[in-house]
Protein backbone atom coordinates (compact mmCIF):
# COMPACT_ATOMS: atom_id res chain seq x y z
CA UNK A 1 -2.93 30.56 -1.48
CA UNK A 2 -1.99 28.26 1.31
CA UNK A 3 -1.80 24.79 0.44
CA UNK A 4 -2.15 21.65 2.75
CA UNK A 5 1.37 19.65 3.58
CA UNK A 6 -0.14 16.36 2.30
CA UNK A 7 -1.27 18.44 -1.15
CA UNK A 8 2.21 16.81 -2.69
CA UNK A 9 0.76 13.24 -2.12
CA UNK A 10 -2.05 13.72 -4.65
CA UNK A 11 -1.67 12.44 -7.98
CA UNK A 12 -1.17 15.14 -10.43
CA UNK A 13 -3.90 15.68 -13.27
CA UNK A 14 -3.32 17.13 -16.55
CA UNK A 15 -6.43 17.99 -19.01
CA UNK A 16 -8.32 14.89 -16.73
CA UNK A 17 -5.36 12.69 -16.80
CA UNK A 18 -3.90 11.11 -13.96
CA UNK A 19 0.07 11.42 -14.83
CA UNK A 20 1.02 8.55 -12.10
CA UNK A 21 1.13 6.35 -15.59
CA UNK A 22 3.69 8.30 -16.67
CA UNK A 23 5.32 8.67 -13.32
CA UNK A 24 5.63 4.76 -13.44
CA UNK A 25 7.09 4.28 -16.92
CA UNK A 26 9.45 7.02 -16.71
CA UNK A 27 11.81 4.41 -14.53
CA UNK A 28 12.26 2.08 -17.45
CA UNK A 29 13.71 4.64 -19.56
CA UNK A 30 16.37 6.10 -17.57
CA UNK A 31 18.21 2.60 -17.20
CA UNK A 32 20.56 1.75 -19.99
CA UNK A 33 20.06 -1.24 -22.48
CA UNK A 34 23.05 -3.97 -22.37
CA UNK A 35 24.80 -3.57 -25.66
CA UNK A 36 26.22 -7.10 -27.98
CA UNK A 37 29.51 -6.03 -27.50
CA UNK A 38 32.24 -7.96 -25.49
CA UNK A 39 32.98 -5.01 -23.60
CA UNK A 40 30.51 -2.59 -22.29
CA UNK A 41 31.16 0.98 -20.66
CA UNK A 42 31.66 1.67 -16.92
CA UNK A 43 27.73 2.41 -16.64
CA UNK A 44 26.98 -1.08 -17.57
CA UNK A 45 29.76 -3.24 -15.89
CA UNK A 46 28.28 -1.19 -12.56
CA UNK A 47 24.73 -1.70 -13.35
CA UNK A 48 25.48 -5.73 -14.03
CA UNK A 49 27.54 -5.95 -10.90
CA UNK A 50 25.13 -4.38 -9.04
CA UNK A 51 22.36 -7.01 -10.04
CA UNK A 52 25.04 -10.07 -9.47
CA UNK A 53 25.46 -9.21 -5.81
CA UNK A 54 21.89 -8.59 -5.17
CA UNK A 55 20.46 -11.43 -6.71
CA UNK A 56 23.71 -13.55 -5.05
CA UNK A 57 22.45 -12.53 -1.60
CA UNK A 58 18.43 -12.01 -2.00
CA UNK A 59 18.75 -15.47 -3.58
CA UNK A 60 20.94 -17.56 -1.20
CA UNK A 61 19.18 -18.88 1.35
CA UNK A 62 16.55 -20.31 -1.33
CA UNK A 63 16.45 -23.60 -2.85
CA UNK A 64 17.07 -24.13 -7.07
CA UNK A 65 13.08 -23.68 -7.09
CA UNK A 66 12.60 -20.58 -5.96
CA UNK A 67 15.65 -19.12 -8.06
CA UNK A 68 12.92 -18.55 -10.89
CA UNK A 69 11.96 -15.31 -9.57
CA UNK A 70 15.37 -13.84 -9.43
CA UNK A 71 14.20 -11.92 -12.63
CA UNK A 72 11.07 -10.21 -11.15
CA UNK A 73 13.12 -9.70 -7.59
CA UNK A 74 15.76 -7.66 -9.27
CA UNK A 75 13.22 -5.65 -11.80
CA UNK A 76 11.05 -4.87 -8.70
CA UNK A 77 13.86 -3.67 -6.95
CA UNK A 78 15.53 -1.62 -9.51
CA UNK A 79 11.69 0.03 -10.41
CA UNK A 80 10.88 0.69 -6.11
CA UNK A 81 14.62 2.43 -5.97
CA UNK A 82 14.25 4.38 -8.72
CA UNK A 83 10.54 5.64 -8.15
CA UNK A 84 12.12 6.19 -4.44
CA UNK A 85 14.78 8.27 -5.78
CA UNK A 86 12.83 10.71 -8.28
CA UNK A 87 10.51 11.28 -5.80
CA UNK A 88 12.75 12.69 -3.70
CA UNK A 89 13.16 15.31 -6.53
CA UNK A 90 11.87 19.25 -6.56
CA UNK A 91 8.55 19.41 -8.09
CA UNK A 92 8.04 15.61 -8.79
CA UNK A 93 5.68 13.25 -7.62
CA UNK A 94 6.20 9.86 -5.99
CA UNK A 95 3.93 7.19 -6.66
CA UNK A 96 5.13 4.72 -4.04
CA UNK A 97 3.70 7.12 -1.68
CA UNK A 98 0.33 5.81 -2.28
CA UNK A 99 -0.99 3.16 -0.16
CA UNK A 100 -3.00 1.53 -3.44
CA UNK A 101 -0.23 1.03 -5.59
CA UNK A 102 1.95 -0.51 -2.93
CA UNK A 103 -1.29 -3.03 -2.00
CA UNK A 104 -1.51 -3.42 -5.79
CA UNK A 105 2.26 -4.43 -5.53
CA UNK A 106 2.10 -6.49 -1.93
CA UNK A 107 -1.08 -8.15 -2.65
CA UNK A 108 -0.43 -10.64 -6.12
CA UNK A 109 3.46 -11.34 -5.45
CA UNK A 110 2.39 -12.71 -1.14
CA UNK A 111 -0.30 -14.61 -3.14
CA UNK A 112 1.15 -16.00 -5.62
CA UNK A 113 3.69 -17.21 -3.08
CA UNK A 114 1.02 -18.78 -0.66
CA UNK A 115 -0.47 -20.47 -3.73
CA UNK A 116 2.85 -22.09 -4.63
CA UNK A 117 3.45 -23.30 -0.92
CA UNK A 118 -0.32 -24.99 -0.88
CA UNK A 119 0.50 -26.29 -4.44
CA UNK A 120 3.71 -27.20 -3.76
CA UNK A 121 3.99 -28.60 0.09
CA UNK A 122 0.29 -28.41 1.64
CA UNK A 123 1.19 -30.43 4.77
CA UNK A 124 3.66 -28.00 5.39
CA UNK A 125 2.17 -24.81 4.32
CA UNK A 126 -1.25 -25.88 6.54
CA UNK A 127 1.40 -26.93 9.51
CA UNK A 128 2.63 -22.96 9.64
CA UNK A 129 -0.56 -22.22 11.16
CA UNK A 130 -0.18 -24.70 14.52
CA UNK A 131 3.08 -24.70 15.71
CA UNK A 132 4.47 -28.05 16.85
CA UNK A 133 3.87 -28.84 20.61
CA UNK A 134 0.98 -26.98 20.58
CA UNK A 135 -1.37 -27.66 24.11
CA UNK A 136 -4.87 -28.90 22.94
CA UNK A 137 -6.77 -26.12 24.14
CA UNK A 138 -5.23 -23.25 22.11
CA UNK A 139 -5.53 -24.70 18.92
CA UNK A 140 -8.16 -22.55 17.75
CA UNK A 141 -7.26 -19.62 18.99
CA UNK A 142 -3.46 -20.09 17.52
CA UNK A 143 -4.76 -21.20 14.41
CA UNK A 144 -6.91 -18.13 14.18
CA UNK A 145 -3.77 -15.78 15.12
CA UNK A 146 -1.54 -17.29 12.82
CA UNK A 147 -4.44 -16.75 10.01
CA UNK A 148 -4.28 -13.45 11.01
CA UNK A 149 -1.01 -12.81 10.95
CA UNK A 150 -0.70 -14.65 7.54
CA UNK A 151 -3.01 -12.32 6.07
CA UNK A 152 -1.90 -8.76 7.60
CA UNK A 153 1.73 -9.65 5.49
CA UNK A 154 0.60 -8.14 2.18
CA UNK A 155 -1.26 -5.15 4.34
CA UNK A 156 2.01 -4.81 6.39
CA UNK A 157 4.58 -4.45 3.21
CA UNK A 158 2.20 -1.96 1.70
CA UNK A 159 1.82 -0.16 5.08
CA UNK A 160 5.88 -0.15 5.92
CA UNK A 161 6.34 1.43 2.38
CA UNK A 162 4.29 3.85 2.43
CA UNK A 163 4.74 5.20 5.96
CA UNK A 164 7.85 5.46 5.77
CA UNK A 165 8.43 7.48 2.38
CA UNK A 166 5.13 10.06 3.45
CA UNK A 167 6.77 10.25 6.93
CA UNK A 168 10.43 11.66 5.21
CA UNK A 169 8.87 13.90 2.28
CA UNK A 170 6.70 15.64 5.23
CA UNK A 171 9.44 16.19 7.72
CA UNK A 172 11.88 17.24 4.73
CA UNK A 173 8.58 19.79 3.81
CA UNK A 174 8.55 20.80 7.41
CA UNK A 175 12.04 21.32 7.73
CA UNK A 176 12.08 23.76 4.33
CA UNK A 177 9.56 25.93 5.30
CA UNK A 178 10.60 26.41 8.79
CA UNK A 179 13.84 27.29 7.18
CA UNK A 180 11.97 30.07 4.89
CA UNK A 181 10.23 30.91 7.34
CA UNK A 182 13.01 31.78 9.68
CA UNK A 183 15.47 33.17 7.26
CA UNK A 184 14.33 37.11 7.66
CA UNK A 185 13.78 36.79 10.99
CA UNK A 186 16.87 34.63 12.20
CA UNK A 187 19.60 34.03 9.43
CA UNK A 188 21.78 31.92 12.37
CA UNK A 189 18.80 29.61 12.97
CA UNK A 190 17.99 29.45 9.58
CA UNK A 191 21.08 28.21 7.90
CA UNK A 192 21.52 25.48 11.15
CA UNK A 193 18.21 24.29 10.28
CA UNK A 194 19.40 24.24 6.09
CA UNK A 195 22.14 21.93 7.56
CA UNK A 196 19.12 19.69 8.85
CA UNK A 197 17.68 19.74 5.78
CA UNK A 198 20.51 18.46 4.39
CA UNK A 199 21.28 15.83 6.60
CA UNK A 200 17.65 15.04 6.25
CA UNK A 201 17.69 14.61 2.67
CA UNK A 202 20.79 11.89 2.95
CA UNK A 203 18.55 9.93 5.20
CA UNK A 204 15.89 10.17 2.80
CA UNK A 205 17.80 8.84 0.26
CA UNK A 206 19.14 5.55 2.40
CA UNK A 207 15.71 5.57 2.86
CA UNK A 208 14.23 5.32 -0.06
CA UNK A 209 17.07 2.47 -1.20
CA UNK A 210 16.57 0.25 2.49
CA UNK A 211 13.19 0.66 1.93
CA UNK A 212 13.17 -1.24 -1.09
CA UNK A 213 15.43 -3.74 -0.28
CA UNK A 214 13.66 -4.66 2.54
CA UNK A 215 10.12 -4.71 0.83
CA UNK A 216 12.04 -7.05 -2.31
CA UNK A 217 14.07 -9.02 0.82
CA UNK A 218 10.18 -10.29 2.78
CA UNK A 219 8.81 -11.41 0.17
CA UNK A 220 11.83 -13.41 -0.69
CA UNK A 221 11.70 -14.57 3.15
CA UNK A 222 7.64 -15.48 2.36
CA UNK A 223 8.72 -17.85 -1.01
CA UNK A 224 11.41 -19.71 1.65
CA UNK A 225 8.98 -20.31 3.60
CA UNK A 226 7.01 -22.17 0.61
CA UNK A 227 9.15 -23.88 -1.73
């Protein structure tokens, strides 16, 4: 039976059940729990210096208000890498590839940061929409683009996400069955383009880790702007 290339970005179903439930929970378990001891084991003192640095430099360029969300940045971070990373696993399935959880993502953290700006600092959050110096005559039609453009955010850090994972797990599908394909036929080109693959498959993996960084490191950027 020949199956479609985008057939891996449907959710799996077992007896009626959607399994992306358990394809988001699994992430939680695989990290270990800090211990009460003074000292922990290597696993641990990695993990914690890992989160140190990150918060340290996600976190720097905000004021003492915004630090508050230093706990959500890092757990959203650790839980995009990791469902990056499985995904990128024989037979598994990655959730992140799915435009509606991303949105589901994108959408209530770039809200809940526009609400604290308007809370917060209206003048200021209102005065992103008309920059200063502004000629009289293209105030609407800035105000209108920079509503725009305030709006697409959320649509844009779901979009990036997404994109960019499907884009890797089809070319890395493209690459293995042009390799299967060509192994009877032509060994040579075959193993040159197994070397691909694996070359590919690095790049998926900085992939999948930039990716998140850089969907955890705009929405910091969007909180700067309002607090």
């Amino acid at each position: 039976m020949t199956l479609s290339f985008f057939d891996q970005f449907m959710s799996p179903m077992y007896l009626g059940i959607p399994l992306i439930a358990l394809a988001l929970s699994l992430p939680w378990t695989l990290f270990p729990t800090p211990s009460t001891r003074w000292l922990n084991n290597r696993l641990l003192t990695l993990q914690g210096w890992f989160i140190n640095r990150f918060i340290q430099q996600l976190l720097l360029p905000l004021n003492p208000a915004g630090h508050k969300w230093a706990v959500l940045f890092m757990s959203l971070m650790l839980f995009l890498i990791t469902l990056n990373m499985l995904g990128l696993l024989p037979y598994t399935f990655t959730p992140t590839t799915q435009l509606s959880l991303n949105m589901a993502l994108a959408v209530p953290l770039w809200l809940a940061t526009v609400i604290i700006g308007l809370r917060n600092q209206p003048t200021i959050a209102l005065g992103h929409l008309l920059p200063e110096g502004t000629p009289t005559p293209l105030i609407p039609v800035l105000i209108v683009i920079e509503t725009i453009s305030l709006l697409i955010r959320p649509l844009a850090l779901g979009v990036r996400l997404t994109a960019n994972l499907t884009a890797g797990h089809l070319l890395i599908q493209l690459i293995a069955t042009a390799a299967f394909v060509l192994l009877p036929m032509m060994p040579t080109v075959a193993v040159l383009t197994a070397i691909l693959l694996l070359l590919l498959t690095l790049l998926e993996v900085a992939v999948a880790m930039i990716q998140a960084y850089v969907f955890v490191l705009l929405l910091s950027l969007y909180l700067q702007e309002n607090v």
